[in-house]
N, C-alpha and C. Protein backbone atom coordinates (compact mmCIF):
# COMPACT_ATOMS: atom_id res chain seq x y z
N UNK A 1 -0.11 -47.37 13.49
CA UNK A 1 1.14 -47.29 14.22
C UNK A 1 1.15 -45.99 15.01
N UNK A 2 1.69 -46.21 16.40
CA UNK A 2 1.58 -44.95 17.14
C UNK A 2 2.94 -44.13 16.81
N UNK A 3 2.65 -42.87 17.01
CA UNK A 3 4.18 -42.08 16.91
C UNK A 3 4.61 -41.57 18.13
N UNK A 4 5.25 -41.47 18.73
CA UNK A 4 5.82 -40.53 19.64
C UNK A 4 6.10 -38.78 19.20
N UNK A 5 7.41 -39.31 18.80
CA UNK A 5 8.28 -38.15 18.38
C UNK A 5 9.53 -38.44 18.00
N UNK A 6 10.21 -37.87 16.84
CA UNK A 6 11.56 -37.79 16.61
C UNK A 6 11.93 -36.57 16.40
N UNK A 7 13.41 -36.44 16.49
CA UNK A 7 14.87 -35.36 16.55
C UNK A 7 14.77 -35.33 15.70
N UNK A 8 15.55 -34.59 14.58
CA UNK A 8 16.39 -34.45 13.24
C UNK A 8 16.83 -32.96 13.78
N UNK A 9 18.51 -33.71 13.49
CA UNK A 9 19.27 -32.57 13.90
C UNK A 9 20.08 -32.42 12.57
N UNK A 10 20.22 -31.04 12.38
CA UNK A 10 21.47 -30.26 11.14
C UNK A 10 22.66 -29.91 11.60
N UNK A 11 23.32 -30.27 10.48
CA UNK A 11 24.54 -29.68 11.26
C UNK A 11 25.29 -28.54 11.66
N UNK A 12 24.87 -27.29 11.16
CA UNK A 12 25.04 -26.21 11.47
C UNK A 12 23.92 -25.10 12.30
N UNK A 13 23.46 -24.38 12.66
CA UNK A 13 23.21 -23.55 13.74
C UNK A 13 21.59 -22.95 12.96
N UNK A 14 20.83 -23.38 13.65
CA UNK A 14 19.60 -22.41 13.04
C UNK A 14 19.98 -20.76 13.12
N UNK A 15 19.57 -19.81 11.79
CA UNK A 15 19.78 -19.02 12.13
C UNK A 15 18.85 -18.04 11.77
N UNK A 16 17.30 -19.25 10.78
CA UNK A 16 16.21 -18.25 10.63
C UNK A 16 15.34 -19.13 10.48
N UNK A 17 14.21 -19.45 10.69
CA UNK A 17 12.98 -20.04 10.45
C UNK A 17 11.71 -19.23 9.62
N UNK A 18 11.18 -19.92 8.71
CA UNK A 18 9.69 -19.53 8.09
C UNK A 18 8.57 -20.64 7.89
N UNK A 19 7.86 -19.94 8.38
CA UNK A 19 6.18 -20.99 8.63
C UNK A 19 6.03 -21.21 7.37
N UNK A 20 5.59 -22.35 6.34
CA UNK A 20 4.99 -22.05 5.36
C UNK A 20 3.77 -23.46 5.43
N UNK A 21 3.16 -23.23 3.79
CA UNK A 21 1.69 -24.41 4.02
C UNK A 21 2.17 -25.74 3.10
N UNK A 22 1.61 -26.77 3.39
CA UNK A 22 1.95 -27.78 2.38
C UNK A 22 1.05 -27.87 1.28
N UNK A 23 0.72 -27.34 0.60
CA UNK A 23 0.10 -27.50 -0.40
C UNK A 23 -0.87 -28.67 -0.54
N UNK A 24 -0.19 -30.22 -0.68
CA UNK A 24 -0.87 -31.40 -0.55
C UNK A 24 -1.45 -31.65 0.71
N UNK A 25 -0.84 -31.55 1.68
CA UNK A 25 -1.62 -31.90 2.86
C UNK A 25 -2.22 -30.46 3.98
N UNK A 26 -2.01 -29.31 3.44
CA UNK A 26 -2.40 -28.33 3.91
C UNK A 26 -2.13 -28.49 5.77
N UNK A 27 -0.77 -28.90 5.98
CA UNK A 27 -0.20 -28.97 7.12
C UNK A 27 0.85 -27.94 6.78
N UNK A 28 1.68 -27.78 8.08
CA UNK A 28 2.53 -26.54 8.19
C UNK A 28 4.01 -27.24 8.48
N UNK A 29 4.96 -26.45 7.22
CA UNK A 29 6.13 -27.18 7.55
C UNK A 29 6.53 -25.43 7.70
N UNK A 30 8.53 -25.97 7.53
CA UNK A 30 9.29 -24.94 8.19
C UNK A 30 10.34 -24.92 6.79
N UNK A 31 10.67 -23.73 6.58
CA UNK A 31 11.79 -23.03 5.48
C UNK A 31 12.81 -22.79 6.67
N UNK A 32 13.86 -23.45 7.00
CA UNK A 32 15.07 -23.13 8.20
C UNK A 32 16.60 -22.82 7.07
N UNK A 33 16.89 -21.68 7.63
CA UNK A 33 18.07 -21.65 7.47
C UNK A 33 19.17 -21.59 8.17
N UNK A 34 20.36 -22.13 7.82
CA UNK A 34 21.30 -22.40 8.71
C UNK A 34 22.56 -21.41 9.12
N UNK A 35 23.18 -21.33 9.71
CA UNK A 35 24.48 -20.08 9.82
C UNK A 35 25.19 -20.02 8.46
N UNK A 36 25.13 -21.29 7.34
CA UNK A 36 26.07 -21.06 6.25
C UNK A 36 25.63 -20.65 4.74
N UNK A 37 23.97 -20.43 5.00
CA UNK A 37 22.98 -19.73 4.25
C UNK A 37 22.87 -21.32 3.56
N UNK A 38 22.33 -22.48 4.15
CA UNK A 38 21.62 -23.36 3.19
C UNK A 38 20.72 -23.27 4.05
N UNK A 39 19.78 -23.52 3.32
CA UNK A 39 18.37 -23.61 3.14
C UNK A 39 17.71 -24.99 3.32
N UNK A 40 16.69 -25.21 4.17
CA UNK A 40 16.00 -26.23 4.15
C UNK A 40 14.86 -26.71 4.53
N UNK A 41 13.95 -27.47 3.73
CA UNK A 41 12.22 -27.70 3.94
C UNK A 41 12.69 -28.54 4.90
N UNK A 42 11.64 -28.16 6.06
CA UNK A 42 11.61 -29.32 7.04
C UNK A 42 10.34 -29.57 7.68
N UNK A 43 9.54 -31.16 7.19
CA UNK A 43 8.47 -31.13 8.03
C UNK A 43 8.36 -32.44 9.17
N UNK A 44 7.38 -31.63 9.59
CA UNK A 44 7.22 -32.38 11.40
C UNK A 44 7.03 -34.11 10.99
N UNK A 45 6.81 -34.61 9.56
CA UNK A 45 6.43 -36.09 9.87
C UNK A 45 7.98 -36.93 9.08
N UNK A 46 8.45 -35.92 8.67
CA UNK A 46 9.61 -36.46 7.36
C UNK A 46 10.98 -36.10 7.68
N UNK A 47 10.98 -34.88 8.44
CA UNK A 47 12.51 -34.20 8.80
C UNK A 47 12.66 -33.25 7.26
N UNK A 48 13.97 -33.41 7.41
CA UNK A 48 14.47 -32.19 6.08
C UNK A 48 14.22 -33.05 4.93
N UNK A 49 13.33 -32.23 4.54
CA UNK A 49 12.67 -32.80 3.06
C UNK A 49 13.69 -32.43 1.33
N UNK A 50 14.53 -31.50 1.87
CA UNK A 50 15.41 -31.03 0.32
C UNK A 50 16.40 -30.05 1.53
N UNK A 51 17.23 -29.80 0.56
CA UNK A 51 18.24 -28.39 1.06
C UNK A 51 18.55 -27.74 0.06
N UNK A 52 19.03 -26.52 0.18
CA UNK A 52 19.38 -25.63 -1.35
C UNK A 52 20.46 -24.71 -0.49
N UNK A 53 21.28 -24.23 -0.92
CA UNK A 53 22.11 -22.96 -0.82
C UNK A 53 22.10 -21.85 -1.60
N UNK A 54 21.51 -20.57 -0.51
CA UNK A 54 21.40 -19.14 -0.97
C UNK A 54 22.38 -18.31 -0.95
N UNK A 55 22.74 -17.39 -1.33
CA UNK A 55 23.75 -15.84 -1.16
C UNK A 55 24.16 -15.51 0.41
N UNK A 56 22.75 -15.34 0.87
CA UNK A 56 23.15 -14.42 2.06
C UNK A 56 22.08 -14.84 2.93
N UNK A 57 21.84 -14.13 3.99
CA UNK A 57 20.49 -14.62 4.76
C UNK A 57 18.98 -14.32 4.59
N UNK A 58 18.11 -14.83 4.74
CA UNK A 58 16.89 -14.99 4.16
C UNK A 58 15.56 -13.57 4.74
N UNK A 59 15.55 -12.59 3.79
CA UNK A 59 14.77 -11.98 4.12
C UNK A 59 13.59 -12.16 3.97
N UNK A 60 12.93 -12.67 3.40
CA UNK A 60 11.53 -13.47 3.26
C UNK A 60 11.15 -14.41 3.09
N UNK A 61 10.74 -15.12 3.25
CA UNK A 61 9.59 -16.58 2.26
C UNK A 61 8.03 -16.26 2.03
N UNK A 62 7.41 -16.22 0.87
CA UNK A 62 6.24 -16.41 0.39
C UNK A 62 6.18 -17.08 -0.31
N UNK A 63 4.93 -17.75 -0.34
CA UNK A 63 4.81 -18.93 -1.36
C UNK A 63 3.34 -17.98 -2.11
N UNK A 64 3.71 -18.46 -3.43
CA UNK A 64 2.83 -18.15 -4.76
C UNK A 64 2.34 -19.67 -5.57
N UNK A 65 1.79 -19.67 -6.44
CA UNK A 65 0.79 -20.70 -7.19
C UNK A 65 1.76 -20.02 -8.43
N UNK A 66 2.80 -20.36 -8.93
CA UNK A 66 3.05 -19.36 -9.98
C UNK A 66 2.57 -20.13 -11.07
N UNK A 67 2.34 -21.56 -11.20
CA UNK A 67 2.16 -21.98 -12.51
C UNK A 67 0.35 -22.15 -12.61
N UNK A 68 -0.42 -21.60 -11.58
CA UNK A 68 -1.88 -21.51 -11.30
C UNK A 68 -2.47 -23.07 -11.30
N UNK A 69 -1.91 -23.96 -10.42
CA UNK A 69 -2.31 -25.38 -10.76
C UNK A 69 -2.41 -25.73 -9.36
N UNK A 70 -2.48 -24.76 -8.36
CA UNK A 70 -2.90 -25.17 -7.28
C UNK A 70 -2.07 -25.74 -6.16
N UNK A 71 -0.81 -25.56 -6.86
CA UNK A 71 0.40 -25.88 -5.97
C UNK A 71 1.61 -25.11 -5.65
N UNK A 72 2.03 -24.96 -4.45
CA UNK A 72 2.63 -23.80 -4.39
C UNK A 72 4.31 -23.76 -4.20
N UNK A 73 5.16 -22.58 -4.98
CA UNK A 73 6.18 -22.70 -4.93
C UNK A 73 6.94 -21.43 -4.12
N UNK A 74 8.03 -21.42 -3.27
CA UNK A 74 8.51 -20.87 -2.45
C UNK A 74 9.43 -19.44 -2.93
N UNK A 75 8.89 -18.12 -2.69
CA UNK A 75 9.58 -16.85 -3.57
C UNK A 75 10.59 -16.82 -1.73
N UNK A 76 11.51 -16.85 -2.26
CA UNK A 76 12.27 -16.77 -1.22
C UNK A 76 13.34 -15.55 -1.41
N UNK A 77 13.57 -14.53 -0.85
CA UNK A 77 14.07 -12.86 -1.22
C UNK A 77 15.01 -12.61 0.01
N UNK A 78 16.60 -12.72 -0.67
CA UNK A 78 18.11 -12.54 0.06
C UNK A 78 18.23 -10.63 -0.15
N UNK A 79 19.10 -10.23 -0.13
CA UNK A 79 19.39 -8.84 0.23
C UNK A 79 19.50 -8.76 -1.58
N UNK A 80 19.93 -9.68 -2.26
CA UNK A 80 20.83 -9.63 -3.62
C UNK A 80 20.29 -10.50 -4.87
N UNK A 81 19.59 -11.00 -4.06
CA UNK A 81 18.87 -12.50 -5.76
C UNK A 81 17.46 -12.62 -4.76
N UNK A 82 16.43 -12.95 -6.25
CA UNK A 82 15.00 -13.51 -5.58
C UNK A 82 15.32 -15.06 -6.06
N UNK A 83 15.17 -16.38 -5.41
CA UNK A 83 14.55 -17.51 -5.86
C UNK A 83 12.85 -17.96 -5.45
N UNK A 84 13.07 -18.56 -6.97
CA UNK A 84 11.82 -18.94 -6.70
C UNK A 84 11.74 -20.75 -6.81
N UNK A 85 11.72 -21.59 -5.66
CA UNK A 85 11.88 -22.95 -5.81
C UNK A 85 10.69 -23.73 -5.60
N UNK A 86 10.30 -25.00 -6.04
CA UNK A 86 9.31 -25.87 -6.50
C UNK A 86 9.12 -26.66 -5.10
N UNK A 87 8.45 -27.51 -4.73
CA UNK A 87 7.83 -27.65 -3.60
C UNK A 87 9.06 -29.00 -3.84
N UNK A 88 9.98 -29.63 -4.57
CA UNK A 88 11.16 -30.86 -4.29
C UNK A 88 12.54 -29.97 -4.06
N UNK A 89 12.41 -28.84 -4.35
CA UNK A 89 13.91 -28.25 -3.70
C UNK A 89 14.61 -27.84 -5.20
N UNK A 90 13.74 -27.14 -6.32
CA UNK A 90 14.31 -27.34 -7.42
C UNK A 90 13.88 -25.79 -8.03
N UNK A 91 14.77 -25.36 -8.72
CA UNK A 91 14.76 -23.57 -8.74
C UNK A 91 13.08 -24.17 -10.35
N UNK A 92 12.93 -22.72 -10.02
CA UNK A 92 11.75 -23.07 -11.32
C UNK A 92 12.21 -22.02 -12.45
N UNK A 93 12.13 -22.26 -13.33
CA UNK A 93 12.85 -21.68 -15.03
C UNK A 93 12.93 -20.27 -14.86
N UNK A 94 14.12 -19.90 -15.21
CA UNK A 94 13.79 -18.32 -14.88
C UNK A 94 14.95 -17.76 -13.67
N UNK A 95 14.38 -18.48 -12.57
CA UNK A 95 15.09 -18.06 -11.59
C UNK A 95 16.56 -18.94 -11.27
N UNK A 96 17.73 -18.38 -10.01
CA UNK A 96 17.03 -17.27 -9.84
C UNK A 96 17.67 -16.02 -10.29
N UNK A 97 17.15 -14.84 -9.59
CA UNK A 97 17.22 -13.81 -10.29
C UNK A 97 17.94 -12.58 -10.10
N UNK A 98 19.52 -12.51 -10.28
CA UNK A 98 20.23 -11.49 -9.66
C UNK A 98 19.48 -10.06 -9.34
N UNK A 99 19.93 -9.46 -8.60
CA UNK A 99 18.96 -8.15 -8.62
C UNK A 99 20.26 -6.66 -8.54
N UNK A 100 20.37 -5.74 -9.38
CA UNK A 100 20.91 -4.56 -9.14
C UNK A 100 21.02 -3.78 -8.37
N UNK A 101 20.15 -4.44 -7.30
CA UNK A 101 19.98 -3.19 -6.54
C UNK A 101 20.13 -4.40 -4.81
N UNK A 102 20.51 -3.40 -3.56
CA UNK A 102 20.11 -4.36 -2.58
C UNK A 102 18.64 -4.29 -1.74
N UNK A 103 17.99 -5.03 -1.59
CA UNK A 103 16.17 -5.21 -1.02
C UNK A 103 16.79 -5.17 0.31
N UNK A 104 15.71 -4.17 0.65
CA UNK A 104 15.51 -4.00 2.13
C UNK A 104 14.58 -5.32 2.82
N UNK A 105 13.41 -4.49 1.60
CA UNK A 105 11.93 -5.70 2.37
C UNK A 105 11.61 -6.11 0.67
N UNK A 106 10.72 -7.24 0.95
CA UNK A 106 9.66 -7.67 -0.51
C UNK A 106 8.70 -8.13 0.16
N UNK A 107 7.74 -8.30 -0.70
CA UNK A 107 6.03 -8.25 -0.48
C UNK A 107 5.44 -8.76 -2.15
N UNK A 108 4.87 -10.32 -1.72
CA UNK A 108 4.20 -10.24 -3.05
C UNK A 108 2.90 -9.89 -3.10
N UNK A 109 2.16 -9.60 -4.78
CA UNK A 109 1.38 -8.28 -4.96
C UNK A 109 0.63 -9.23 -5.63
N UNK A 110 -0.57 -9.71 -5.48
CA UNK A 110 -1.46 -10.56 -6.12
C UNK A 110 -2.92 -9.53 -6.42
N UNK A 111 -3.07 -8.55 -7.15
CA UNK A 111 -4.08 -7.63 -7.43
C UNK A 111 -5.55 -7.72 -7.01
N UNK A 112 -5.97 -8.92 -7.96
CA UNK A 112 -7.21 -9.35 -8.07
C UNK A 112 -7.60 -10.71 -7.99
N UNK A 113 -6.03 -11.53 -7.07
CA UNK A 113 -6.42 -13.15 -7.05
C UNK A 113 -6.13 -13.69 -8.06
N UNK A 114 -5.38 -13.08 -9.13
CA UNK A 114 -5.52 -13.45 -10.69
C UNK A 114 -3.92 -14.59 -10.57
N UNK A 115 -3.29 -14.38 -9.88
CA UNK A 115 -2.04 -15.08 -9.41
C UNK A 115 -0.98 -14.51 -10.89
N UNK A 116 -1.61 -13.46 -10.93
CA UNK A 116 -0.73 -12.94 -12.23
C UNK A 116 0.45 -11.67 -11.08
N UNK A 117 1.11 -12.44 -10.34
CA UNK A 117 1.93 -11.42 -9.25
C UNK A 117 3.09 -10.78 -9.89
N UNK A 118 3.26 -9.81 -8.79
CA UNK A 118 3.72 -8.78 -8.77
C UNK A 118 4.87 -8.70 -7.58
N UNK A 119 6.03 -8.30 -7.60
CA UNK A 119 6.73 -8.59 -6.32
C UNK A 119 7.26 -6.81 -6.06
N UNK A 120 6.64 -6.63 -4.98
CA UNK A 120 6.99 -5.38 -4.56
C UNK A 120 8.57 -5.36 -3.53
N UNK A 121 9.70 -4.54 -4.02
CA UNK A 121 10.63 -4.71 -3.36
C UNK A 121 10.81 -3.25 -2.88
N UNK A 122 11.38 -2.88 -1.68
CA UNK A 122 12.40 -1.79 -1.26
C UNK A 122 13.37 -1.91 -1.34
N UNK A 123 14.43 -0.59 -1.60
CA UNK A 123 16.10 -0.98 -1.56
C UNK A 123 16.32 0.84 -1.26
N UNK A 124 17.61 0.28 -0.53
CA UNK A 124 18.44 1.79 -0.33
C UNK A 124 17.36 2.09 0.55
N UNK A 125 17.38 3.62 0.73
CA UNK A 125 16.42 4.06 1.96
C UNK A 125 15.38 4.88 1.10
N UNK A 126 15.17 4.80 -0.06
CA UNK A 126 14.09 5.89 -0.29
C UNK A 126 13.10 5.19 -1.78
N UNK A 127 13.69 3.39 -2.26
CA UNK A 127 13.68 3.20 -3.77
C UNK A 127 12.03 2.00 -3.40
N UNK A 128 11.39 2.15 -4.44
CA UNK A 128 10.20 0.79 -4.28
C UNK A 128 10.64 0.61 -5.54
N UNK A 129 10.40 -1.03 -5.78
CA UNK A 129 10.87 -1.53 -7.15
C UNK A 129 9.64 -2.10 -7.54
N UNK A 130 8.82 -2.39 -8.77
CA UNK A 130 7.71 -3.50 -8.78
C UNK A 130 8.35 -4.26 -9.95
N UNK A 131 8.56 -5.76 -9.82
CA UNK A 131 8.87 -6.54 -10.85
C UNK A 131 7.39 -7.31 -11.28
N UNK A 132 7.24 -7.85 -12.23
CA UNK A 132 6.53 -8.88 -12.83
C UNK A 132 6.82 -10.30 -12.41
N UNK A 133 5.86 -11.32 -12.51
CA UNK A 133 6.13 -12.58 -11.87
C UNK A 133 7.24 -13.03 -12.69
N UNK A 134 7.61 -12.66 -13.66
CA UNK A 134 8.71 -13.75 -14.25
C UNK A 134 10.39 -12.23 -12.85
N UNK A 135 9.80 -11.83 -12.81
CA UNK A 135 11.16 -11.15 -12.04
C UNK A 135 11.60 -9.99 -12.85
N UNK A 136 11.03 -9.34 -13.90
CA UNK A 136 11.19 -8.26 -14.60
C UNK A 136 10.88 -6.91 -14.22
N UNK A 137 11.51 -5.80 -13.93
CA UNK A 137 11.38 -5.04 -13.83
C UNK A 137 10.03 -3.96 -14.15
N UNK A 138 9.25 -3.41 -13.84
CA UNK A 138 7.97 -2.99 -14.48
C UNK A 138 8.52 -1.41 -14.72
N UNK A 139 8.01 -1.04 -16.03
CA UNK A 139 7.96 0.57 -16.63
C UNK A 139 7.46 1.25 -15.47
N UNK A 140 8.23 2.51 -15.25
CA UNK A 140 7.64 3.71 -13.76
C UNK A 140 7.87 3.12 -12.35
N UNK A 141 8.09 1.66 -12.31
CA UNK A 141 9.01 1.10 -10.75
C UNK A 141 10.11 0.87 -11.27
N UNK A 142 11.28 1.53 -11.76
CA UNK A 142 13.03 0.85 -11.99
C UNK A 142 13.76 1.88 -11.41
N UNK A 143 13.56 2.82 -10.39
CA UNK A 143 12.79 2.58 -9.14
C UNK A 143 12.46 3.91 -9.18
N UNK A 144 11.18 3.96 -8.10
CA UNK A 144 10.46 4.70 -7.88
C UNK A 144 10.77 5.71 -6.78
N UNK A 145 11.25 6.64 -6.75
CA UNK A 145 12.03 7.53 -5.73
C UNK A 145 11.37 8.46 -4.71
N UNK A 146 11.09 7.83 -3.87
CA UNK A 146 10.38 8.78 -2.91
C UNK A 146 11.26 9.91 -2.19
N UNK A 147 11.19 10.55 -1.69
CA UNK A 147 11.75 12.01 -1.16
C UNK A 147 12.24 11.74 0.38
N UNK A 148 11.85 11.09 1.13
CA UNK A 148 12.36 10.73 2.43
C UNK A 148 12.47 9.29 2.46
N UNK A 149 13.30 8.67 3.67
CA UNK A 149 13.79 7.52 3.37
C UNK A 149 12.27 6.77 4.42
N UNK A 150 12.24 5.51 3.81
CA UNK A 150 11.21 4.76 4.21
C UNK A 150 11.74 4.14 5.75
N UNK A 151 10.19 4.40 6.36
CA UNK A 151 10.48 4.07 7.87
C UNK A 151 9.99 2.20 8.28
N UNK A 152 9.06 1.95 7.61
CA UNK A 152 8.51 0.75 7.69
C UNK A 152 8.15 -0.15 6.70
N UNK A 153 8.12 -1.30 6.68
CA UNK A 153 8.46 -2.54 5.08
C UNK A 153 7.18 -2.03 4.29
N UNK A 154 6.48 -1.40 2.52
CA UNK A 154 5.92 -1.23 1.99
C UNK A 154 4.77 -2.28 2.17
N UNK A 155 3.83 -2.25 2.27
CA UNK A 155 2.29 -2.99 2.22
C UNK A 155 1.37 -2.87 1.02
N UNK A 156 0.92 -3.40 0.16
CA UNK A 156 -0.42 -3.74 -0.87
C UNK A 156 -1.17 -4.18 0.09
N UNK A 157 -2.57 -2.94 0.24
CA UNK A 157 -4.01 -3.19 0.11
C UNK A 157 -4.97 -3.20 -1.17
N UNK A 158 -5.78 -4.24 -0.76
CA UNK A 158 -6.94 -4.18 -1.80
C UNK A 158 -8.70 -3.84 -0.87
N UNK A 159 -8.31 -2.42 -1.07
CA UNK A 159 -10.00 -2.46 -1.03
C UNK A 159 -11.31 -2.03 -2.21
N UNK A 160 -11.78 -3.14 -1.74
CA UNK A 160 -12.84 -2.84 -2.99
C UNK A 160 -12.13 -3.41 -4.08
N UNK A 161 -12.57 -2.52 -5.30
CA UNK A 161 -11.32 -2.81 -6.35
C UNK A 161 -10.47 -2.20 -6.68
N UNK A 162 -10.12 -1.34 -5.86
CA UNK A 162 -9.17 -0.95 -6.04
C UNK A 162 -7.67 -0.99 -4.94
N UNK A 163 -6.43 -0.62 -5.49
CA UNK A 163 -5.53 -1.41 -5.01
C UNK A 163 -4.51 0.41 -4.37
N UNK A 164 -3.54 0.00 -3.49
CA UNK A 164 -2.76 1.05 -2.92
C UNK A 164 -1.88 0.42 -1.98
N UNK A 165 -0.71 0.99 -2.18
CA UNK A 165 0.73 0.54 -1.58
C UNK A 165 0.84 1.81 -0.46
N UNK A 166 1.23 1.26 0.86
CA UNK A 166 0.67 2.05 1.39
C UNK A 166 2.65 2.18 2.02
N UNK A 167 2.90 3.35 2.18
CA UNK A 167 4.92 3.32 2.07
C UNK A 167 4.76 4.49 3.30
N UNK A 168 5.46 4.45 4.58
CA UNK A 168 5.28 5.51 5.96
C UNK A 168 6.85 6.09 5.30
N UNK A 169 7.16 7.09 5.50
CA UNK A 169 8.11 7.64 5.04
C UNK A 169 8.56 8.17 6.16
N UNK A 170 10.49 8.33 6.93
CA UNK A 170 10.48 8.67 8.48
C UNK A 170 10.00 9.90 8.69
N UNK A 171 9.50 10.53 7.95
CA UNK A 171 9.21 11.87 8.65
C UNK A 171 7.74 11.99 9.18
């Protein structure tokens, strides 16, 4: 059967888009959110595949393997809560996860490929947070206080084997 093309229209106002991968078909759908902070998978052959409603507006999407089975679920990071949802639109145990503090930026931290992650957050102008994959706080990041306020979103490199967060501070 030939396709053309179809519409699928929402009813409220795009007001953020994220690229992400399909796991099963290793095609590229879209994480859209709308002006009223819901959330929704949308791919090019199906339209909106689930919807969810978040806090506030969407500062990130990364997708992680959190249960290591080769399929991937969506860490999605608001100013105020991390979720972490399942590839049908369904929060996964645990999450999600109020946070004390408000995130500037997040960055997930995968060390050695081990998918044993790490979610690196900023908050306030000077704090790095590192939680554990279940969303726990880690001993020496609850938070980590740098001396000038951060100018640009924190980065994890891995070279070699060894690992470094690399934080520009404005001065």
């Amino acid at each position: 059967k030939s396709r053309t093309s179809d519409s699928f229209k929402l009813q409220n106002s795009i007001a953020a888009g994220f690229p992400v991968k399909n796991h099963t078909t290793s095609g590229s759908e879209l994480i859209l959110q709308d002006s009223t902070f819901s959330v929704f998978l949308f791919s090019p052959d199906n339209g909106v595949l689930w919807q969810y409603q978040v806090d506030a507006m969407i500062l990130a999407v990364q997708q992680v393997d959190y249960f290591k089975n080769g399929k991937l679920q969506y860490l999605i990071t608001t100013p105020n809560t991390l979720y972490l949802i399942d590839r049908l639109g369904r929060n996964v145990q645990g999450f999600p996860k109020k946070l004390p503090f408000t995130v500037k930026s997040s960055e997930v931290v995968d060390y050695d490929k081990s998918k044993n992650y790490r979610y690196m957050l900023s908050a306030g102008a000077k704090e790095i947070y590192i939680l554990d994959k279940s969303g726990v706080m880690l001993d020496g990041w609850s938070p980590n206080r740098l001396p000038l306020d951060i100018a640009y979103k924190p980065k994890h490199y891995r070279l070699g084997n060894k690992d470094y967060f690399l934080v520009i501070l404005k001065d």
